[in-house]
Protein backbone atom coordinates (compact mmCIF):
# COMPACT_ATOMS: atom_id res chain seq x y z
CA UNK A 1 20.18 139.09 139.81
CA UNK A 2 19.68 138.33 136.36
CA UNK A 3 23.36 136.68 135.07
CA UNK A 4 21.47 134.25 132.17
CA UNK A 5 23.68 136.18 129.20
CA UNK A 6 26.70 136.44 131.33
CA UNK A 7 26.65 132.37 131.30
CA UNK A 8 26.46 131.88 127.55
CA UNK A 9 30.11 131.78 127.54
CA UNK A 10 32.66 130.10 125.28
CA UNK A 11 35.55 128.19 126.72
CA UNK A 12 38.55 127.88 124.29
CA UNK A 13 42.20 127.23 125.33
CA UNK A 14 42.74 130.79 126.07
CA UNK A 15 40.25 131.08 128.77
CA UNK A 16 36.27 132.35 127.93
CA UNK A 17 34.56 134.85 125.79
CA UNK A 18 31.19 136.14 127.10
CA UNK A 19 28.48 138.21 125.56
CA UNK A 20 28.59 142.17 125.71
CA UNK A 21 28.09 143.48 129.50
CA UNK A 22 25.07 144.04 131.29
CA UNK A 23 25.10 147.54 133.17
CA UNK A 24 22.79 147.19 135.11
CA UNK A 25 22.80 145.22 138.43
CA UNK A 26 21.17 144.29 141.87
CA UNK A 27 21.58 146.06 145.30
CA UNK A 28 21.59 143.40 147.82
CA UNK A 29 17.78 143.38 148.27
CA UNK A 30 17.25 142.96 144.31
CA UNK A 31 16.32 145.96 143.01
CA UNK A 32 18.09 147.74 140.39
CA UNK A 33 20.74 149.74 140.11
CA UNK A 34 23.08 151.86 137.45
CA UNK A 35 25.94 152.24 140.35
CA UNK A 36 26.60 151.95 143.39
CA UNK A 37 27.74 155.47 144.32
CA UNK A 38 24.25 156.86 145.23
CA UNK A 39 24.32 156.83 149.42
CA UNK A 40 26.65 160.43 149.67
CA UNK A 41 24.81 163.54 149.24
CA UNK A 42 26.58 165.32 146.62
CA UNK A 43 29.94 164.32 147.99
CA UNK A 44 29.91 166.03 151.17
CA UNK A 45 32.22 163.08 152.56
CA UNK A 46 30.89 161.10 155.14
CA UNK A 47 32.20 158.20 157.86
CA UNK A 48 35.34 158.28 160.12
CA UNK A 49 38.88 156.76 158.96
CA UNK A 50 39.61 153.63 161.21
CA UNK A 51 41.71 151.10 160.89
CA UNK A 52 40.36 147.29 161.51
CA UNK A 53 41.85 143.87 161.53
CA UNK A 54 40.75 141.51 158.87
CA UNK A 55 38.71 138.46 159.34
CA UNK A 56 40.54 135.36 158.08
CA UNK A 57 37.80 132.85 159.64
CA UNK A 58 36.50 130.39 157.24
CA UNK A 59 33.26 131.69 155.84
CA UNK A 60 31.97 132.86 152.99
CA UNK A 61 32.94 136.54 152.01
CA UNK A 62 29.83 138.68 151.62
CA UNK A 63 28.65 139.19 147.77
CA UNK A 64 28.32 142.69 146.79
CA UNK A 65 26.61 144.30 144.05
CA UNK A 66 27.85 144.06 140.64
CA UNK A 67 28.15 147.31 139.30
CA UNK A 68 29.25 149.27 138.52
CA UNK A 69 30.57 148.00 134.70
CA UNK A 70 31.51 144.50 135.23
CA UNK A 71 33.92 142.87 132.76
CA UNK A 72 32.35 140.25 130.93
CA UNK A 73 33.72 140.63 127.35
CA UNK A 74 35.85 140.23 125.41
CA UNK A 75 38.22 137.13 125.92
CA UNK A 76 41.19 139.30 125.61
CA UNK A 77 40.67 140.11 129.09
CA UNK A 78 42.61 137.31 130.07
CA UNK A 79 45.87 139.25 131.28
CA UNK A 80 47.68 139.74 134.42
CA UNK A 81 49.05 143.44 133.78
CA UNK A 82 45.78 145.77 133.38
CA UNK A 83 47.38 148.82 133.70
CA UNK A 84 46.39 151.98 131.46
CA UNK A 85 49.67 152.43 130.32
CA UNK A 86 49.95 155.74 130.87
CA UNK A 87 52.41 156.04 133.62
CA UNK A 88 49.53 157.70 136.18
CA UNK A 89 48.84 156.33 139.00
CA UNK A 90 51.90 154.08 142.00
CA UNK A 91 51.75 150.68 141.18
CA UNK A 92 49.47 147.93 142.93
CA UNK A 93 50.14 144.24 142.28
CA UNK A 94 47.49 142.29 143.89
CA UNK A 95 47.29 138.29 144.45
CA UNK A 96 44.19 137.20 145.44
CA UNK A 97 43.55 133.82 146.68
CA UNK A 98 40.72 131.78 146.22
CA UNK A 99 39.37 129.00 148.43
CA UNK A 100 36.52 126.73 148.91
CA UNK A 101 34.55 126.66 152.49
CA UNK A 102 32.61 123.75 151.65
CA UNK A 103 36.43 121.80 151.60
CA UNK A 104 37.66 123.35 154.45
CA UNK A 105 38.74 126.78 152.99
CA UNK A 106 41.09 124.27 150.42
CA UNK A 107 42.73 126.08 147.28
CA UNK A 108 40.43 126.46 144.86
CA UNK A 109 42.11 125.76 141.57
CA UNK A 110 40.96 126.22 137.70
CA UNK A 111 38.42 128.55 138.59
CA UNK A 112 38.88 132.27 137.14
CA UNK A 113 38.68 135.83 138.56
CA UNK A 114 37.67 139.02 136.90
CA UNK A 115 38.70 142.46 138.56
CA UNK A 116 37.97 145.94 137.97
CA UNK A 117 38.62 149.10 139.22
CA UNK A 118 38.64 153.19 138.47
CA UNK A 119 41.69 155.18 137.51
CA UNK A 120 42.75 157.75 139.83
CA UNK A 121 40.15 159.89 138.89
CA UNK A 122 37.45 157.84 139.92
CA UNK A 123 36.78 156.90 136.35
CA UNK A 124 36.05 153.34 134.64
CA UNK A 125 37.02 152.00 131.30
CA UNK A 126 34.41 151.24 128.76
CA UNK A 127 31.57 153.59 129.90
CA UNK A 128 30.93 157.75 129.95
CA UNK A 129 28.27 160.08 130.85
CA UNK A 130 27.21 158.64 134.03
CA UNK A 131 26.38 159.66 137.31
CA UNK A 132 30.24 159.49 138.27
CA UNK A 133 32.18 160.60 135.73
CA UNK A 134 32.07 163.25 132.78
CA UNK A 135 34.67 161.52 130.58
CA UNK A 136 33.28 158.88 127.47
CA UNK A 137 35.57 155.79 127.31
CA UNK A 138 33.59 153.87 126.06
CA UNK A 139 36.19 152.19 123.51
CA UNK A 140 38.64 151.95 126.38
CA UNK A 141 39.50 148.52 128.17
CA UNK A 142 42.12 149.44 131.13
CA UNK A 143 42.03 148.48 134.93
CA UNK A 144 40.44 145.24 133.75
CA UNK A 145 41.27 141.47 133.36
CA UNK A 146 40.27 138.22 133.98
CA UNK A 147 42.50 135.22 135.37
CA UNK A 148 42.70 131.73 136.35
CA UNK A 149 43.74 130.42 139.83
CA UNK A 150 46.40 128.18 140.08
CA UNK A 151 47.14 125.15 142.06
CA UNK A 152 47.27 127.63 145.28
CA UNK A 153 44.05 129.07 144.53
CA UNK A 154 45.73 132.11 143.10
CA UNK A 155 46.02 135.04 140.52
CA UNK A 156 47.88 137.89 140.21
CA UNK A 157 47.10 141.20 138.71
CA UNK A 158 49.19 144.30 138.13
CA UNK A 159 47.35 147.19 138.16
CA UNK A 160 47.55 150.96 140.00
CA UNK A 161 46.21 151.53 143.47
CA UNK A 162 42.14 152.58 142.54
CA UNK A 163 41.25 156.27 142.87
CA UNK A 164 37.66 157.24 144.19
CA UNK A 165 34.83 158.97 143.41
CA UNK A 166 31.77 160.18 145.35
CA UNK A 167 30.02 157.97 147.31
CA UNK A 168 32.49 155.17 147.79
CA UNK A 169 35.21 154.15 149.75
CA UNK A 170 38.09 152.66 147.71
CA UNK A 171 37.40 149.58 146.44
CA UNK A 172 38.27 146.91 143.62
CA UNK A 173 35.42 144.71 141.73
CA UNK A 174 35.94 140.88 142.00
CA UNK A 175 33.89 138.61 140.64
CA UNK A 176 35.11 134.50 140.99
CA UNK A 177 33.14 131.95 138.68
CA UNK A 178 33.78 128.33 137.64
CA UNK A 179 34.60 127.10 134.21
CA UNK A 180 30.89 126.22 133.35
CA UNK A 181 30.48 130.28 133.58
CA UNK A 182 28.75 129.48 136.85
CA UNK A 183 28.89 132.45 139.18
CA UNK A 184 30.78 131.66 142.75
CA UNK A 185 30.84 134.93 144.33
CA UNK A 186 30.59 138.87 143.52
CA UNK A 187 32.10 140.70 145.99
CA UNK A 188 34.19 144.14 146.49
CA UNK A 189 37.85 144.23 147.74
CA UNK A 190 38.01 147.24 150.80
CA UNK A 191 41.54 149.16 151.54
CA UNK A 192 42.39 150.32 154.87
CA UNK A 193 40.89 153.78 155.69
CA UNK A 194 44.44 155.42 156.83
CA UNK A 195 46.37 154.13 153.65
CA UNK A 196 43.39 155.65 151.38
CA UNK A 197 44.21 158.97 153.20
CA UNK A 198 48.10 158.55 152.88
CA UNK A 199 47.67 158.20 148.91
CA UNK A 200 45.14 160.99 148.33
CA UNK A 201 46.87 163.22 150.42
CA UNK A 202 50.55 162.66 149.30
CA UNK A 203 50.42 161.41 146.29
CA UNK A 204 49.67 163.98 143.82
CA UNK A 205 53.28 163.42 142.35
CA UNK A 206 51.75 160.08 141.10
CA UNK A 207 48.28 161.83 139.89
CA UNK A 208 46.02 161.32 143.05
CA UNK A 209 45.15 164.87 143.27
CA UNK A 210 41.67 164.69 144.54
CA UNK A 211 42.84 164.50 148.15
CA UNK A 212 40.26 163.94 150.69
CA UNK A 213 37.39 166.38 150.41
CA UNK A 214 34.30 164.36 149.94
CA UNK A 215 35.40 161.14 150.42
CA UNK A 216 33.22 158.35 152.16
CA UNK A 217 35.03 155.90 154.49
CA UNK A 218 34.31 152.52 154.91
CA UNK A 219 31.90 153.05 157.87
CA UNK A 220 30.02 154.78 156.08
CA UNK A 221 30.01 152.95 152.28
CA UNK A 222 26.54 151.65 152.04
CA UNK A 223 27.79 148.93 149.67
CA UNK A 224 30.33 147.60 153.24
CA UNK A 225 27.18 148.78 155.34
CA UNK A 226 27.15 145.15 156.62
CA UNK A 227 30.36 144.85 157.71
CA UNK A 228 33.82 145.14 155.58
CA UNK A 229 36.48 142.96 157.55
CA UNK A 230 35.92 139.81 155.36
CA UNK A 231 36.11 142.09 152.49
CA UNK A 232 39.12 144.23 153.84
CA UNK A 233 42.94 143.56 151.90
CA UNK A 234 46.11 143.69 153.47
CA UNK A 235 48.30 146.28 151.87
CA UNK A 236 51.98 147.25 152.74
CA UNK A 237 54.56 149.14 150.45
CA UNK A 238 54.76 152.81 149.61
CA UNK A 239 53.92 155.03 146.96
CA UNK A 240 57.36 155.60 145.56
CA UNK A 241 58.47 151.28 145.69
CA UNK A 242 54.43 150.46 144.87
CA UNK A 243 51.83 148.61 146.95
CA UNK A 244 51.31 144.66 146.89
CA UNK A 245 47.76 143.54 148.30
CA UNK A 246 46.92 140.59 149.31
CA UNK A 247 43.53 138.95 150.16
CA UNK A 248 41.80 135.44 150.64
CA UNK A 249 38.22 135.04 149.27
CA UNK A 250 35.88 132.23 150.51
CA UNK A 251 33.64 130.63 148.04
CA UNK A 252 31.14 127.86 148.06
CA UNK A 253 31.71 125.81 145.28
């Protein structure tokens, strides 16, 4: 995958700017792609809702595609609360911890993490007019941020729990790199099949009105085709108090 601008960053002491994004990215086999939401025909829905047990063994999570839209500008990224602001959507605080297998699964501190997600309507910040969405916002910068791990090998973000859109399962972007710009891991965050179906089917008092017609399940994601227990969170809360997530991601650094 071709990440030579995306390394031209600038450290100052408010964390990194990087050059504009690249949109395009690599499947896992290398070729290229403008998402990742092509394996559903039309949106027919596909897969079975099951619920799985996470795998907490130290070894490296499974990289993932970039796209689609990473965040790789600008520096003013750097926040913990990347919520649109518009009241839409139950709240989602996630803290994700980083750690390093080759030091036996140790914190990894001083390293940072970007995230990025859709809105409820399956719709990302900063781009328009593509396969998955008809709205442009292009000039918009919600449901993404960037953050450094602390001494436990942790961020935290505040965000709203991710809508979906044809093709995919529910899922959040990650990507963890080093303070030389150095890329550690891409990977995607998975939610439990059964609490995807809770939201979109009850909570269209918070704006998840899409409901379930359509939707692909994890089974049947071609981006968690491999497997999606090291990449699954662990979720609990409700839609009225909020959800808190929680995952570990293993890096080799």
């Amino acid at each position: 995958m071709e990440r030579k601008a995306f390394l031209k960053h600038t450290f100052s002491a408010l964390g990194i700017f990087a050059v504009a994004p690249i949109i395009k990215s690599c499947n896992k086999a290398g070729s290229a792609l403008q998402s990742d939401s092509d394996n559903d025909s039309m949106g027919q829905g596909s897969g079975t809702a099951s619920s799985v047990a996470a795998d907490t063994s130290c070894t490296v999570t499974p990289s993932e595609i970039e796209g689609p839209f990473p965040t790789h500008s600008p520096a003013s990224y750097i926040r913990s609360d990347i919520r649109k602001g518009d009241g839409i959507g139950t709240t989602l605080t996630s803290v994700i911890t980083i750690v390093n297998v080759n030091d036996n699964c140790a914190a990894l501190e001083n390293v940072y993490v970007d995230i990025w997600h859709c809105d409820v309507n399956g719709d990302y910040s900063e781009y328009g007019d593509t396969q998955m969405q008809s709205n442009n916002y292009t000039n918009l910068h919600w449901l993404r941020g960037r953050q450094q791990t602390d001494s436990n090998g942790q961020v935290k973000f505040i965000s709203i729990f991710p809508g979906w859109y044809q093709g995919r399962a529910t899922h959040i972007h990650a990507h963890i790199f080093d303070q030389s710009g150095n890329t550690l891991l891409v990977t995607q965050i998975a939610f439990d099949d059964d609490l995807c179906k809770t939201v979109n089917t009850s909570g269209s008092g918070y704006g998840y009105t899409k409901g379930m017609s359509g939707y692909t399940y994890n089974n049947a994601d071609n981006v968690f085709s491999d497997g999606f227990t090291k990449e699954l969170s662990a979720v609990t809360g409700s839609l009225s108090e909020g959800f808190q997530l929680s995952i570990t991601i293993h890096v080799k650094a």
